[in-house]
PDB file of N, CA and C in Angstrom:
ATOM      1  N   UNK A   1      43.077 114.333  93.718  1.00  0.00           N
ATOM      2  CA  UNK A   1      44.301 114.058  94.448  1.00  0.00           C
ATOM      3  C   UNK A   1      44.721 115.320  95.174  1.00  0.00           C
ATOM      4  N   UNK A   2      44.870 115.070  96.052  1.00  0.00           N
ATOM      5  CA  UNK A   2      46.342 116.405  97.066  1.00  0.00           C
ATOM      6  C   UNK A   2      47.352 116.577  96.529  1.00  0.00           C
ATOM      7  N   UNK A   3      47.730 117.932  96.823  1.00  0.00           N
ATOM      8  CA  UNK A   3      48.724 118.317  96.190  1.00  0.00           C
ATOM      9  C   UNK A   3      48.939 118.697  94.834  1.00  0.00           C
ATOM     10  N   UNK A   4      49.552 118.749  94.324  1.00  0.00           N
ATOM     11  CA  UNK A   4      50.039 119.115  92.744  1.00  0.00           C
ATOM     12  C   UNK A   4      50.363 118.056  91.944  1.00  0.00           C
ATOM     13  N   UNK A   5      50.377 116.809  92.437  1.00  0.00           N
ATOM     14  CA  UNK A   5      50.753 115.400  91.932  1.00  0.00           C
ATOM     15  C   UNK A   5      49.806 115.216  90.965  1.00  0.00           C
ATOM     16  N   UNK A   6      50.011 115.537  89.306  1.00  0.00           N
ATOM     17  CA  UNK A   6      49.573 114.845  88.574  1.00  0.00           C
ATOM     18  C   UNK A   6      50.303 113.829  87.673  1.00  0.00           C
ATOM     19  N   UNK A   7      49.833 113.213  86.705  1.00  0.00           N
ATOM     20  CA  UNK A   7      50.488 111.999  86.075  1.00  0.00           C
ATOM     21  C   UNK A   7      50.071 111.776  84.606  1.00  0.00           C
ATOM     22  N   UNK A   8      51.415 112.068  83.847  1.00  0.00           N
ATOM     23  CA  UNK A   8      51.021 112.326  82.586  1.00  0.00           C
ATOM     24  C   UNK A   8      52.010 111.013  81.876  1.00  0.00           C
ATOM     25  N   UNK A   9      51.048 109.956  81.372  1.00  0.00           N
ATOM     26  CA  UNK A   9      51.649 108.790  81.493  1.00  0.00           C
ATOM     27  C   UNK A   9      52.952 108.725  79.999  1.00  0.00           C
ATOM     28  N   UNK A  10      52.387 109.428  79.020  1.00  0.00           N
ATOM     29  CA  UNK A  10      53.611 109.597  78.074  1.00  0.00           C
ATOM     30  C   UNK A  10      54.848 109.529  78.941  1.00  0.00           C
ATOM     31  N   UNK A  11      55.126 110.857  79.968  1.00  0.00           N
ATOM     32  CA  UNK A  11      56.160 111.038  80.303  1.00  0.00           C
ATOM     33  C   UNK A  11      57.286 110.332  81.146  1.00  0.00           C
ATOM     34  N   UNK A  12      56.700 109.242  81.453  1.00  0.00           N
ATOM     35  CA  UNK A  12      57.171 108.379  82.288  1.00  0.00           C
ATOM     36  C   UNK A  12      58.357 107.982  81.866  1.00  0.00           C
ATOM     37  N   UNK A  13      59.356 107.724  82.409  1.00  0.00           N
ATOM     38  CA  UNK A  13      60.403 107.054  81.755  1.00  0.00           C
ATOM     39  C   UNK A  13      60.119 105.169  81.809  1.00  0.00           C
ATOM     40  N   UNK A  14      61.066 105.080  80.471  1.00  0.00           N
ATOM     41  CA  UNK A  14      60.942 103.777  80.013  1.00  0.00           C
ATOM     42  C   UNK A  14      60.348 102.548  80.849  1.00  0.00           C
ATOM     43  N   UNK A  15      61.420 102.727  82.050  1.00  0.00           N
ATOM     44  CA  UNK A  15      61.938 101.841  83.007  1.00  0.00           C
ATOM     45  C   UNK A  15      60.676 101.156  83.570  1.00  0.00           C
ATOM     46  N   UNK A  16      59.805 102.364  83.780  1.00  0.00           N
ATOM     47  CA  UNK A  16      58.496 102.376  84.865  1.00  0.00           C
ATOM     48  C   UNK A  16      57.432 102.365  83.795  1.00  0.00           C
ATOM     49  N   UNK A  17      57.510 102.315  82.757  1.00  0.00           N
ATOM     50  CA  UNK A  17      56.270 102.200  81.890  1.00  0.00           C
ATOM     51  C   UNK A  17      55.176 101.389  82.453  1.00  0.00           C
ATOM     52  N   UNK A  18      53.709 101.288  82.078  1.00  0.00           N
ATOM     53  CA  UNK A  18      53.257 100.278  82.403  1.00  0.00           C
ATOM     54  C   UNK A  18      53.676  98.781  81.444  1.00  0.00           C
ATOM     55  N   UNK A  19      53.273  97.754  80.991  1.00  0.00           N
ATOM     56  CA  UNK A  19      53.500  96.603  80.291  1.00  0.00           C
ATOM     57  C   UNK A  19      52.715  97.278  79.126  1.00  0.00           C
ATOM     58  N   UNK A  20      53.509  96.587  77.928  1.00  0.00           N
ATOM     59  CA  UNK A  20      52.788  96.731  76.540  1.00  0.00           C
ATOM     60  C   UNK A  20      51.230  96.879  76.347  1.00  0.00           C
ATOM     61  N   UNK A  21      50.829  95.447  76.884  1.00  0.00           N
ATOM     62  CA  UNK A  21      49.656  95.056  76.809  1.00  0.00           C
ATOM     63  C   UNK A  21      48.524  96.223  77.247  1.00  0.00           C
ATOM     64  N   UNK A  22      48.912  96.568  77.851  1.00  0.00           N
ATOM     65  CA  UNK A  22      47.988  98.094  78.359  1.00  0.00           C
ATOM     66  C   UNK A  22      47.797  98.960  76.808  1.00  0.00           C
ATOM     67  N   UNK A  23      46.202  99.202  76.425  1.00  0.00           N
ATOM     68  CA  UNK A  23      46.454  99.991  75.222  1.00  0.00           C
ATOM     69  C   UNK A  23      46.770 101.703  75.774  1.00  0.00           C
ATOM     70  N   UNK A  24      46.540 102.187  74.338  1.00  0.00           N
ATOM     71  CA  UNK A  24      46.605 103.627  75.091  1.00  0.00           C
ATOM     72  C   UNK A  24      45.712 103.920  75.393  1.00  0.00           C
ATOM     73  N   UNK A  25      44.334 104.270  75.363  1.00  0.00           N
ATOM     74  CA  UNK A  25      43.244 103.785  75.892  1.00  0.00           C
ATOM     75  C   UNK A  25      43.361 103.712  77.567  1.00  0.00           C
ATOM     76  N   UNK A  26      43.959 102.319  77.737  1.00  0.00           N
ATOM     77  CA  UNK A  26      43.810 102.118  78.947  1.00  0.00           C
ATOM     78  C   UNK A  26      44.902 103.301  79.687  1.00  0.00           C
ATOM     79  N   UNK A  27      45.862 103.512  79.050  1.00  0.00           N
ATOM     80  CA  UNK A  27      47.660 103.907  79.880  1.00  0.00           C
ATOM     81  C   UNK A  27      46.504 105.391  80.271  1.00  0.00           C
ATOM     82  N   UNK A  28      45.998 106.086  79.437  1.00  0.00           N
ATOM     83  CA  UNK A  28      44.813 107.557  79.428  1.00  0.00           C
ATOM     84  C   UNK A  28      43.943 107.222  80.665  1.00  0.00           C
ATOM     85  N   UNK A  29      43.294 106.014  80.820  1.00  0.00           N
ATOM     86  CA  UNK A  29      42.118 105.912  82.018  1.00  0.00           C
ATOM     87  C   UNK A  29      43.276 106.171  83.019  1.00  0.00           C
ATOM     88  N   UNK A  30      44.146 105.040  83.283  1.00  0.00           N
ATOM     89  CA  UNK A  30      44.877 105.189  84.388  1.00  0.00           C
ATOM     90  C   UNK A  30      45.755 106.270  84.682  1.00  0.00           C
ATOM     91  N   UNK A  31      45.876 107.135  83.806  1.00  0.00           N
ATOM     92  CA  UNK A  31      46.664 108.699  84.475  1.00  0.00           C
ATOM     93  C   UNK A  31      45.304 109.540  85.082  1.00  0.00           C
ATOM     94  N   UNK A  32      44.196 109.206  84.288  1.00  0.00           N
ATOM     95  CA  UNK A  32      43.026 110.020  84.590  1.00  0.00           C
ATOM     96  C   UNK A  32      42.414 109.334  86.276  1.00  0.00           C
ATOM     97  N   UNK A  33      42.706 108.227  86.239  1.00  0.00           N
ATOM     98  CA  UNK A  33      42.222 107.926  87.816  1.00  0.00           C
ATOM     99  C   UNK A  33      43.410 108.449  88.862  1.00  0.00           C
ATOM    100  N   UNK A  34      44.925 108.121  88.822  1.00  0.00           N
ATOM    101  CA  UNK A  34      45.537 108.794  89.294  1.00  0.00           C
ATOM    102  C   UNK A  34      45.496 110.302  89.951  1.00  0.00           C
ATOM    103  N   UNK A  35      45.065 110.941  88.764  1.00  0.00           N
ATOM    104  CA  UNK A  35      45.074 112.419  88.325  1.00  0.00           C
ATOM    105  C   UNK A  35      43.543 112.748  89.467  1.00  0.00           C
ATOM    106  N   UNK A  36      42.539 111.303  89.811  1.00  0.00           N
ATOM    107  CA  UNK A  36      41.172 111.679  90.827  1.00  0.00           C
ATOM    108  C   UNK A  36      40.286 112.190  90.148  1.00  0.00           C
ATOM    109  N   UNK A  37      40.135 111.350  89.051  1.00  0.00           N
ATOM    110  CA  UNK A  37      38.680 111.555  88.919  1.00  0.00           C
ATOM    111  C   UNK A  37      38.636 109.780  89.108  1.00  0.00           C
ATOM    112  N   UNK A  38      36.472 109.798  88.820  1.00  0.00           N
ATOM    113  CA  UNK A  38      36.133 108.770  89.352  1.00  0.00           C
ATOM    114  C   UNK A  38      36.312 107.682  88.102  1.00  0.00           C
ATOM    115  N   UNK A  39      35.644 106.829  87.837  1.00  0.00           N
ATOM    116  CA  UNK A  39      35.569 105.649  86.921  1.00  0.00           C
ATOM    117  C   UNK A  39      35.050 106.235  85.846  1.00  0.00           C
ATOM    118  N   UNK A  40      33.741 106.757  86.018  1.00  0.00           N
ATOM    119  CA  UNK A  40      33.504 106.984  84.474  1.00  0.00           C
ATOM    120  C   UNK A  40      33.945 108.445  83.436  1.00  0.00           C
ATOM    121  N   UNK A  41      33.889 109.311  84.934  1.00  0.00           N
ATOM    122  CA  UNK A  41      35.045 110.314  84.127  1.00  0.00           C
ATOM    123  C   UNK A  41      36.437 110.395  83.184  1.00  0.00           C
ATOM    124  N   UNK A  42      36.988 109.310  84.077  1.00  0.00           N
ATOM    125  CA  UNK A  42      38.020 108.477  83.185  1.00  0.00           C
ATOM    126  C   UNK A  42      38.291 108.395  82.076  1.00  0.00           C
ATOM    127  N   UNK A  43      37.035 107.305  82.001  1.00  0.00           N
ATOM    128  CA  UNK A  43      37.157 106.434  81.125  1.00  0.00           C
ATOM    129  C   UNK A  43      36.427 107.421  79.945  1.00  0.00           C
ATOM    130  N   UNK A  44      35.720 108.611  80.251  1.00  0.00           N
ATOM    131  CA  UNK A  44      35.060 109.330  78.938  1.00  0.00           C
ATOM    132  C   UNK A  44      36.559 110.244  78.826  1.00  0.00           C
ATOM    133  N   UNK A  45      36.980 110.689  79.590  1.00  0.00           N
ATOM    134  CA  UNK A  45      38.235 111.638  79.000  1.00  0.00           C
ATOM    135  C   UNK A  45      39.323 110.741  78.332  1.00  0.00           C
ATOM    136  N   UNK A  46      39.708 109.683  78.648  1.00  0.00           N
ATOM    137  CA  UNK A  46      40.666 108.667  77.914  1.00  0.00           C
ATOM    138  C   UNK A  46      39.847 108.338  76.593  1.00  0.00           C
ATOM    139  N   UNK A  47      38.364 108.439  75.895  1.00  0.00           N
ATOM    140  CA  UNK A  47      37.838 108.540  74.822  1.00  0.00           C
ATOM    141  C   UNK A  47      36.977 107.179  74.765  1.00  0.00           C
ATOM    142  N   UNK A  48      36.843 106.154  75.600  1.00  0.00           N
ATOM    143  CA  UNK A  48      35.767 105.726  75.870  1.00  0.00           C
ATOM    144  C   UNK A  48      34.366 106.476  75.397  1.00  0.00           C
ATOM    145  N   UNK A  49      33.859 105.612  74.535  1.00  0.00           N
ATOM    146  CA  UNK A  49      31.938 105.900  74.603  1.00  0.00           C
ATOM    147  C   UNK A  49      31.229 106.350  75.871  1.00  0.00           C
ATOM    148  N   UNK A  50      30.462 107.104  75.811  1.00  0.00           N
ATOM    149  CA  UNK A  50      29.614 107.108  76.933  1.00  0.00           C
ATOM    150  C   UNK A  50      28.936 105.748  77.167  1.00  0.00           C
ATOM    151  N   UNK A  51      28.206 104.960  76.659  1.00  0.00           N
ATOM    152  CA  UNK A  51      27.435 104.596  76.898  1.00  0.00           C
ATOM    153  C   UNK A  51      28.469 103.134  77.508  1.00  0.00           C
ATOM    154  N   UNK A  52      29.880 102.768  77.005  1.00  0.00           N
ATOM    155  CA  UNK A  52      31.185 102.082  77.142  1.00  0.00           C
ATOM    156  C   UNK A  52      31.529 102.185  78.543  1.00  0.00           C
ATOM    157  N   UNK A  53      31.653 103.625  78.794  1.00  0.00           N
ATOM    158  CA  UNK A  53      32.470 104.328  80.273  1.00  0.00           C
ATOM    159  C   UNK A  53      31.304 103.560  81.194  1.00  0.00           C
ATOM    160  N   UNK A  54      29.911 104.191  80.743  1.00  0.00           N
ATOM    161  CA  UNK A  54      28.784 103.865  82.002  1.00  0.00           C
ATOM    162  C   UNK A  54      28.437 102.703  82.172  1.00  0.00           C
ATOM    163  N   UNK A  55      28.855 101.524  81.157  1.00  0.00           N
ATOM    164  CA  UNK A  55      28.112 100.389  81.278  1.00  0.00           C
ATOM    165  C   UNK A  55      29.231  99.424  81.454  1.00  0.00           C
ATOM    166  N   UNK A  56      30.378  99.575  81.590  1.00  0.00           N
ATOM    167  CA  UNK A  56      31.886  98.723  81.240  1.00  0.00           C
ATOM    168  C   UNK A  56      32.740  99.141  82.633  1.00  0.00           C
ATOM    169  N   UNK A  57      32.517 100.515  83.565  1.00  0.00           N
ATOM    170  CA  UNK A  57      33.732 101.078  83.779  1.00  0.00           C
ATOM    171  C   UNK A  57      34.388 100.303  84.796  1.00  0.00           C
ATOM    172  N   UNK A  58      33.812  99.202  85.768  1.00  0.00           N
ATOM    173  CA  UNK A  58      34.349  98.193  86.264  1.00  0.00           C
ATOM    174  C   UNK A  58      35.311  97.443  85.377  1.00  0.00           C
ATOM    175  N   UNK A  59      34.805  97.028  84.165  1.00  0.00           N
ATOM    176  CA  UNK A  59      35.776  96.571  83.633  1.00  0.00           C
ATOM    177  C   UNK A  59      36.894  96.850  82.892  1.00  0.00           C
ATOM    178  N   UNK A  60      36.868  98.429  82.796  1.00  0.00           N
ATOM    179  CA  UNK A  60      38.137  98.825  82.590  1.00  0.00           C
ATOM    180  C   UNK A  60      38.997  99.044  83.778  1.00  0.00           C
ATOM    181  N   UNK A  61      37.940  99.254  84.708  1.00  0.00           N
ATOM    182  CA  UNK A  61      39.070  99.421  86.078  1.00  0.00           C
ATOM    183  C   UNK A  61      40.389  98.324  86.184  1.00  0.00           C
ATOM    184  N   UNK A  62      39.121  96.968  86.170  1.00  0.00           N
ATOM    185  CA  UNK A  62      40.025  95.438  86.452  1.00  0.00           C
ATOM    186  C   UNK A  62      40.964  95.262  84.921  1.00  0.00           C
ATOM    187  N   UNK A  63      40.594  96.047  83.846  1.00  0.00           N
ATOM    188  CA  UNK A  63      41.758  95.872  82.827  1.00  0.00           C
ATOM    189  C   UNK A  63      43.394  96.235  83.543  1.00  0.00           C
ATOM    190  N   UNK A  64      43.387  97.764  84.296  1.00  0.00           N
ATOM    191  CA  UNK A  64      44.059  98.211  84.062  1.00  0.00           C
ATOM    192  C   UNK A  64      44.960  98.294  85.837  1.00  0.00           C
ATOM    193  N   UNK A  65      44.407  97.414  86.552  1.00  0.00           N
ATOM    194  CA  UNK A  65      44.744  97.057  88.027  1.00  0.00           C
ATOM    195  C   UNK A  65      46.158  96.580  87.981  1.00  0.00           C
ATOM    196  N   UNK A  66      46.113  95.689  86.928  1.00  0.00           N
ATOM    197  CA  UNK A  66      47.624  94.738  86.850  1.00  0.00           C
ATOM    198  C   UNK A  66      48.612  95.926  86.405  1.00  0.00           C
ATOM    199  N   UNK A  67      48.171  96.807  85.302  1.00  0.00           N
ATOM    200  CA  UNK A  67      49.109  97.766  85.064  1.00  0.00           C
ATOM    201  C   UNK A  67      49.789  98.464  86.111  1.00  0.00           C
ATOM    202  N   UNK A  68      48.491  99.171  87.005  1.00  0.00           N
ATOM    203  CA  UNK A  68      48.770 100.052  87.994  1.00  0.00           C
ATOM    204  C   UNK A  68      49.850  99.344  88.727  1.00  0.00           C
ATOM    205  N   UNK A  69      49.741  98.286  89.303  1.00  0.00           N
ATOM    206  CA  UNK A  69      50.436  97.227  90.594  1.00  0.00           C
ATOM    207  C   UNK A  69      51.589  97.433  89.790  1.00  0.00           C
ATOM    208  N   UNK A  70      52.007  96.892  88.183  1.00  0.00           N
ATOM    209  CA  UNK A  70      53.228  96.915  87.982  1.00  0.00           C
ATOM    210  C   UNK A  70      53.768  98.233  87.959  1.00  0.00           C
ATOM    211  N   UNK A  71      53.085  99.115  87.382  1.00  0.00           N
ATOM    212  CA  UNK A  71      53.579 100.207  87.515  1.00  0.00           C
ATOM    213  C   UNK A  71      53.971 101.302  89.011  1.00  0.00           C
ATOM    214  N   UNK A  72      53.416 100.734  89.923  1.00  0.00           N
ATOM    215  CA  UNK A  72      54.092 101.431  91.128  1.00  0.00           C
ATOM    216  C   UNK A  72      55.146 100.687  91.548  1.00  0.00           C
ATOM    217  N   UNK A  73      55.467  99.154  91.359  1.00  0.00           N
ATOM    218  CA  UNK A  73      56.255  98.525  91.584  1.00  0.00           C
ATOM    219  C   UNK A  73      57.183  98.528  91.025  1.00  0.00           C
ATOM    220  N   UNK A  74      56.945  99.154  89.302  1.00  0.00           N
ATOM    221  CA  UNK A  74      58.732  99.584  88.853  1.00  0.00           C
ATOM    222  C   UNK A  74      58.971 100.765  89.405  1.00  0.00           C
ATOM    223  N   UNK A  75      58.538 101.819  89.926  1.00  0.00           N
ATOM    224  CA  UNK A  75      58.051 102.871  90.330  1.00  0.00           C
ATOM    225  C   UNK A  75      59.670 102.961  91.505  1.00  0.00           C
ATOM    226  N   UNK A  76      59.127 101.717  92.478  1.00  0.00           N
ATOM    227  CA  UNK A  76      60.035 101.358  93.127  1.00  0.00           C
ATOM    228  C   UNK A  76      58.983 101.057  94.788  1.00  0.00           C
ATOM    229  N   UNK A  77      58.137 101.376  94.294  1.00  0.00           N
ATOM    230  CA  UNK A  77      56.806 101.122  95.674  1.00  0.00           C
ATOM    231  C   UNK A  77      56.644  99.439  95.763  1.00  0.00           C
ATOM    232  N   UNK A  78      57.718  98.959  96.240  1.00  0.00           N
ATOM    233  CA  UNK A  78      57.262  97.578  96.689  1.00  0.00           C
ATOM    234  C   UNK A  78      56.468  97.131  97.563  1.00  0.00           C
ATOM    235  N   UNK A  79      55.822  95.703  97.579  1.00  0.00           N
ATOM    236  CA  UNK A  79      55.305  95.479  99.103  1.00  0.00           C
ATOM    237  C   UNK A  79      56.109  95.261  99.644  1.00  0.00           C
ATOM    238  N   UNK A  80      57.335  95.060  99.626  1.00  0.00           N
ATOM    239  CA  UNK A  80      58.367  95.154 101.138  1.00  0.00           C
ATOM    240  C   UNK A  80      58.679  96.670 101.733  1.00  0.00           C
ATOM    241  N   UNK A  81      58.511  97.685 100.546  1.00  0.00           N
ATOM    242  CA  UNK A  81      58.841  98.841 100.949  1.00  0.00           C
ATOM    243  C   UNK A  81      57.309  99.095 101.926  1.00  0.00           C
ATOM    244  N   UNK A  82      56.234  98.843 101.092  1.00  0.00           N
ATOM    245  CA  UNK A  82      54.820  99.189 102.055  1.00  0.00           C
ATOM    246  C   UNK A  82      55.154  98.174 103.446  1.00  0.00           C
ATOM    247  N   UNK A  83      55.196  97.222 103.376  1.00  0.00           N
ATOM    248  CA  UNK A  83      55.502  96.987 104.575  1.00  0.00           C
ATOM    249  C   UNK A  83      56.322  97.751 105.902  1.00  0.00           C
ATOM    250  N   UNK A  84      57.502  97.588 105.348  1.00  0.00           N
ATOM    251  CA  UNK A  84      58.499  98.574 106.189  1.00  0.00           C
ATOM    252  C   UNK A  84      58.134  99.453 106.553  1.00  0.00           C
ATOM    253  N   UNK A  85      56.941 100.807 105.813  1.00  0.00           N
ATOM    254  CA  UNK A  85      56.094 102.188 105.949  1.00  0.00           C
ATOM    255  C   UNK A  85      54.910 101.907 106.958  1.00  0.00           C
ATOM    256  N   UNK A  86      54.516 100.403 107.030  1.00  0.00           N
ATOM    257  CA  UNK A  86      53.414  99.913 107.778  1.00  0.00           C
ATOM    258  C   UNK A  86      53.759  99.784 108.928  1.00  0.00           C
ATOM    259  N   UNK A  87      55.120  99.127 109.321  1.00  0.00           N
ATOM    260  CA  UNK A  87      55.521  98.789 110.814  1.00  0.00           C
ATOM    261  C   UNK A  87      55.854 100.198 111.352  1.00  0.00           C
ATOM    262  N   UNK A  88      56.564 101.507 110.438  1.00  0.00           N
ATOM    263  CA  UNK A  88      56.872 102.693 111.007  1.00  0.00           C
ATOM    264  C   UNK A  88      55.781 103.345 111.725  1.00  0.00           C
ATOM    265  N   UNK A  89      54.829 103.178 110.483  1.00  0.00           N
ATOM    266  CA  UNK A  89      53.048 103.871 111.131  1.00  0.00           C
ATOM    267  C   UNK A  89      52.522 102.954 112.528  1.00  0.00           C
ATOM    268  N   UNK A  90      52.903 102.057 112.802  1.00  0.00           N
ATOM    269  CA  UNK A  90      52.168 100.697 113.818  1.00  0.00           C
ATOM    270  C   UNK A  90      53.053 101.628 115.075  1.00  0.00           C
ATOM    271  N   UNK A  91      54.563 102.270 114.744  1.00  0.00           N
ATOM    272  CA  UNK A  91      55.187 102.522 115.657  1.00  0.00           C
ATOM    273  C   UNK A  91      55.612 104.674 116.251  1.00  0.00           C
ATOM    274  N   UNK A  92      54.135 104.594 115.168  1.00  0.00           N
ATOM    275  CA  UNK A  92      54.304 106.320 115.932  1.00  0.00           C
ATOM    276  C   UNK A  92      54.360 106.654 116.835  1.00  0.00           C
ATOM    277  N   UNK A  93      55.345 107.784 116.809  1.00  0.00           N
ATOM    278  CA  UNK A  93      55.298 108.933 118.207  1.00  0.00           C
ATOM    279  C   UNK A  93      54.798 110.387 117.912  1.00  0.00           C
ATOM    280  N   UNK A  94      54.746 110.969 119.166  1.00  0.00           N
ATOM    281  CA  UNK A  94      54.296 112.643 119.075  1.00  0.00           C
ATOM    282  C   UNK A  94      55.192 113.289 120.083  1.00  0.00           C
ATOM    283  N   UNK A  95      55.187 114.404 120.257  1.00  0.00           N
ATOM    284  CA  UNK A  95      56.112 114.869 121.021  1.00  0.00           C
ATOM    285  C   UNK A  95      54.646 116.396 121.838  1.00  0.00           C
ATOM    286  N   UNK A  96      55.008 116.191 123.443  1.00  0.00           N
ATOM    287  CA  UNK A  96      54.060 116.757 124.061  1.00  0.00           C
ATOM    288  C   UNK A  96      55.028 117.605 124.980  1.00  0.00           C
ATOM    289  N   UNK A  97      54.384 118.753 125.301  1.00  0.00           N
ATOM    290  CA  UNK A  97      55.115 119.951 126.080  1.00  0.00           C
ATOM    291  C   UNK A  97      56.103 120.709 126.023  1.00  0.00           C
ATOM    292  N   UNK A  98      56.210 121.352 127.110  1.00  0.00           N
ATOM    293  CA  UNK A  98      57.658 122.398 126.789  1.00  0.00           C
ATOM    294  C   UNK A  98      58.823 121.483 126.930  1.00  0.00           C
ATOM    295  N   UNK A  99      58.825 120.414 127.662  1.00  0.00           N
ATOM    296  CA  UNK A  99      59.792 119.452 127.770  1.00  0.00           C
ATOM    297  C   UNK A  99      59.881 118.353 125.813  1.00  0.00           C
ATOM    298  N   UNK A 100      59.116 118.368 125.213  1.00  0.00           N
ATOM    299  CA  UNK A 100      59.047 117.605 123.657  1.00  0.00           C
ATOM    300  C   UNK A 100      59.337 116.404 124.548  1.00  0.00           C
ATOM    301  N   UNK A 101      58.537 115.732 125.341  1.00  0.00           N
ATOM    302  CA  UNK A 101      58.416 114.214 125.923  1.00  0.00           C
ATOM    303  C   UNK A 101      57.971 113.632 124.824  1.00  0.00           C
ATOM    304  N   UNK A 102      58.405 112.157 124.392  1.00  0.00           N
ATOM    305  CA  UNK A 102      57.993 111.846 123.002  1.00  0.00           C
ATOM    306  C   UNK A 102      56.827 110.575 124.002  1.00  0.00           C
ATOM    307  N   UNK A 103      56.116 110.607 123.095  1.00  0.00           N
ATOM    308  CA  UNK A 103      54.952 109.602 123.327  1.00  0.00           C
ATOM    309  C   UNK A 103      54.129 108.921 122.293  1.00  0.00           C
ATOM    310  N   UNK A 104      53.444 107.903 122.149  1.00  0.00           N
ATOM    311  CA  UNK A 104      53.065 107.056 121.501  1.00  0.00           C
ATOM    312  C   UNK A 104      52.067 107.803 120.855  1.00  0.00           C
ATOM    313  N   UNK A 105      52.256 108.103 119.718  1.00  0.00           N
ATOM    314  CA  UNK A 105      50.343 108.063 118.875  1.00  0.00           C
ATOM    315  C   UNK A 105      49.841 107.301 118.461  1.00  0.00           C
ATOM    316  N   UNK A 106      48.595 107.553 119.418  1.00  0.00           N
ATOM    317  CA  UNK A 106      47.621 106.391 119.000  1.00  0.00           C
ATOM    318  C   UNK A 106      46.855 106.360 118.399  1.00  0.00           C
ATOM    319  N   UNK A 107      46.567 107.661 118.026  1.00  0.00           N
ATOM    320  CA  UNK A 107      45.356 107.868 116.736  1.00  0.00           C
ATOM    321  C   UNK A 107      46.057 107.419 115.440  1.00  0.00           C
ATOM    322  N   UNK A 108      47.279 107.841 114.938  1.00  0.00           N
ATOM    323  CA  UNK A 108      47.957 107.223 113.514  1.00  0.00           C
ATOM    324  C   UNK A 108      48.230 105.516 113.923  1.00  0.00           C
ATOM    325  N   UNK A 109      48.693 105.039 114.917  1.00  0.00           N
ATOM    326  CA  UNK A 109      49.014 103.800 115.137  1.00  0.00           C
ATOM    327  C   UNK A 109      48.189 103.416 114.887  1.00  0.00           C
ATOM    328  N   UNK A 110      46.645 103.517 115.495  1.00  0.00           N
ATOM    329  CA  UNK A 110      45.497 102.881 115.014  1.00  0.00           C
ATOM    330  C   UNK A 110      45.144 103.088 114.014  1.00  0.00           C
ATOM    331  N   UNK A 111      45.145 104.411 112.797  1.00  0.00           N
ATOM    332  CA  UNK A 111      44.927 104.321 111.654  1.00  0.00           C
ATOM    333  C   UNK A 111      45.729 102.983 110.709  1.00  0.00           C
ATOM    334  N   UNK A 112      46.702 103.247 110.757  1.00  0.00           N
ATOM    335  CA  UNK A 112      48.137 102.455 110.453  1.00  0.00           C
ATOM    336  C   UNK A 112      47.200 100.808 111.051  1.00  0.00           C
ATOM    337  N   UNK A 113      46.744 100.784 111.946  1.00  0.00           N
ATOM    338  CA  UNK A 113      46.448  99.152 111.880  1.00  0.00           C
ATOM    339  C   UNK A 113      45.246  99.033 111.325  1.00  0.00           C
ATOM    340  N   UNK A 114      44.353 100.227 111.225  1.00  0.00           N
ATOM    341  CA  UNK A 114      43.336  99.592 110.048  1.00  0.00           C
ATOM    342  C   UNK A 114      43.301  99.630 108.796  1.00  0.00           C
ATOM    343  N   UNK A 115      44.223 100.157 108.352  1.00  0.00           N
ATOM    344  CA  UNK A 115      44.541  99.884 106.674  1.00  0.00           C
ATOM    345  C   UNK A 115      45.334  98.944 106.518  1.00  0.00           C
ATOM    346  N   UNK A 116      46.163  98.391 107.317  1.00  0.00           N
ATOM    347  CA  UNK A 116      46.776  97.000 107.456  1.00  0.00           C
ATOM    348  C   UNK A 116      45.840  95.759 106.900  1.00  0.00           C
ATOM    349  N   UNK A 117      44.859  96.365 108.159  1.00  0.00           N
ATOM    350  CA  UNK A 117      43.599  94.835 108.296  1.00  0.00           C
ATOM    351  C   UNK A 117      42.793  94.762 107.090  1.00  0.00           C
ATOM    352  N   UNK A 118      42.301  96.241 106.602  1.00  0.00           N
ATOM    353  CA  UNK A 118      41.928  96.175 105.667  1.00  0.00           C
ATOM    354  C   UNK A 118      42.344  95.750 103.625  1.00  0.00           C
ATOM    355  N   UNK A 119      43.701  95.807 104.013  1.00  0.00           N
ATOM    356  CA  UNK A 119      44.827  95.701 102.847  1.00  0.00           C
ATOM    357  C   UNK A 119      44.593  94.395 102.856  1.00  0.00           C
ATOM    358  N   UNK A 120      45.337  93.650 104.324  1.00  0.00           N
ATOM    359  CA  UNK A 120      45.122  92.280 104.167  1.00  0.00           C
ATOM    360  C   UNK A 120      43.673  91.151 104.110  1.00  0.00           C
ATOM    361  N   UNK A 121      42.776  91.836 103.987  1.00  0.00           N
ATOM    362  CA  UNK A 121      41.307  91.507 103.994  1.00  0.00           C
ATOM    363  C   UNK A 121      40.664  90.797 104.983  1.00  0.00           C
ATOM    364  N   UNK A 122      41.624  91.434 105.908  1.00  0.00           N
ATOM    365  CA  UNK A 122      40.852  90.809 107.666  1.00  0.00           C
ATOM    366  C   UNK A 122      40.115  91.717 108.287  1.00  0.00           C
ATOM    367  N   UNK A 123      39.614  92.993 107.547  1.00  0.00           N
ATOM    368  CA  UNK A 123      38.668  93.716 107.998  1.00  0.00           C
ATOM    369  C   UNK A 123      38.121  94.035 106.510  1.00  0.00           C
ATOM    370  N   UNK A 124      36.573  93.924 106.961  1.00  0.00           N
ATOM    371  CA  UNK A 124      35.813  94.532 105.796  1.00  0.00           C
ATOM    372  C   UNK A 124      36.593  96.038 105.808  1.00  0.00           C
TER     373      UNK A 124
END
């Protein structure tokens, strides 16, 4: 990850926990993917088997997907909030010269519409 943003899931307050059902186990993979490492790194530092991490780690991923979703969503990261962040990006500007003429960017606008397409699964 960028930046200094790590995620130490004990610390979370209540509110934003993930759901029960998540063991600790899993709550450990998912600070460890957060935190950028890959799948099976994860899943061996959260205490997964090796042979568990390498042969399973898809399926701990899809264990712990529903957690993640709820957990950015108590977070307060809604899809209405991603939305709203989506139409801002669709509607960038830049600012050019000694005059700061504001003008359209089109390199983020177009980024901004392919993670759209791709979110919504209208682009591979």
């Amino acid at each position: 990850m960028s930046g200094s943003a790590t995620l130490e899931i004990e610390n979370l307050p209540a509110e934003i926990q993930p759901r029960s059902q998540i063991t600790l186990r899993q709550r450990k993979y998912f600070a460890n993917r957060f935190n950028g490492m890959n799948q099976y790194k994860a899943a061996r530092s959260a205490g997964y088997s090796e042979t568990y991490a390498r042969d399973h780690a898809n399926k701990i991923e899809m264990s712990v997907k529903v957690g993640m979703a709820e957990l950015l969503e108590r977070a307060g990261l809604t899809d209405k909030l991603l939305a709203e962040y989506s139409i801002k990006g669709l509607e960038a500007t830049k600012f050019y010269g000694n005059d700061l003429i504001e003008h359209p960017d089109w390199m983020v606008r177009h980024k901004f519409l392919v993670l759209i397409l791709k979110l919504t699964g209208r682009l591979p």
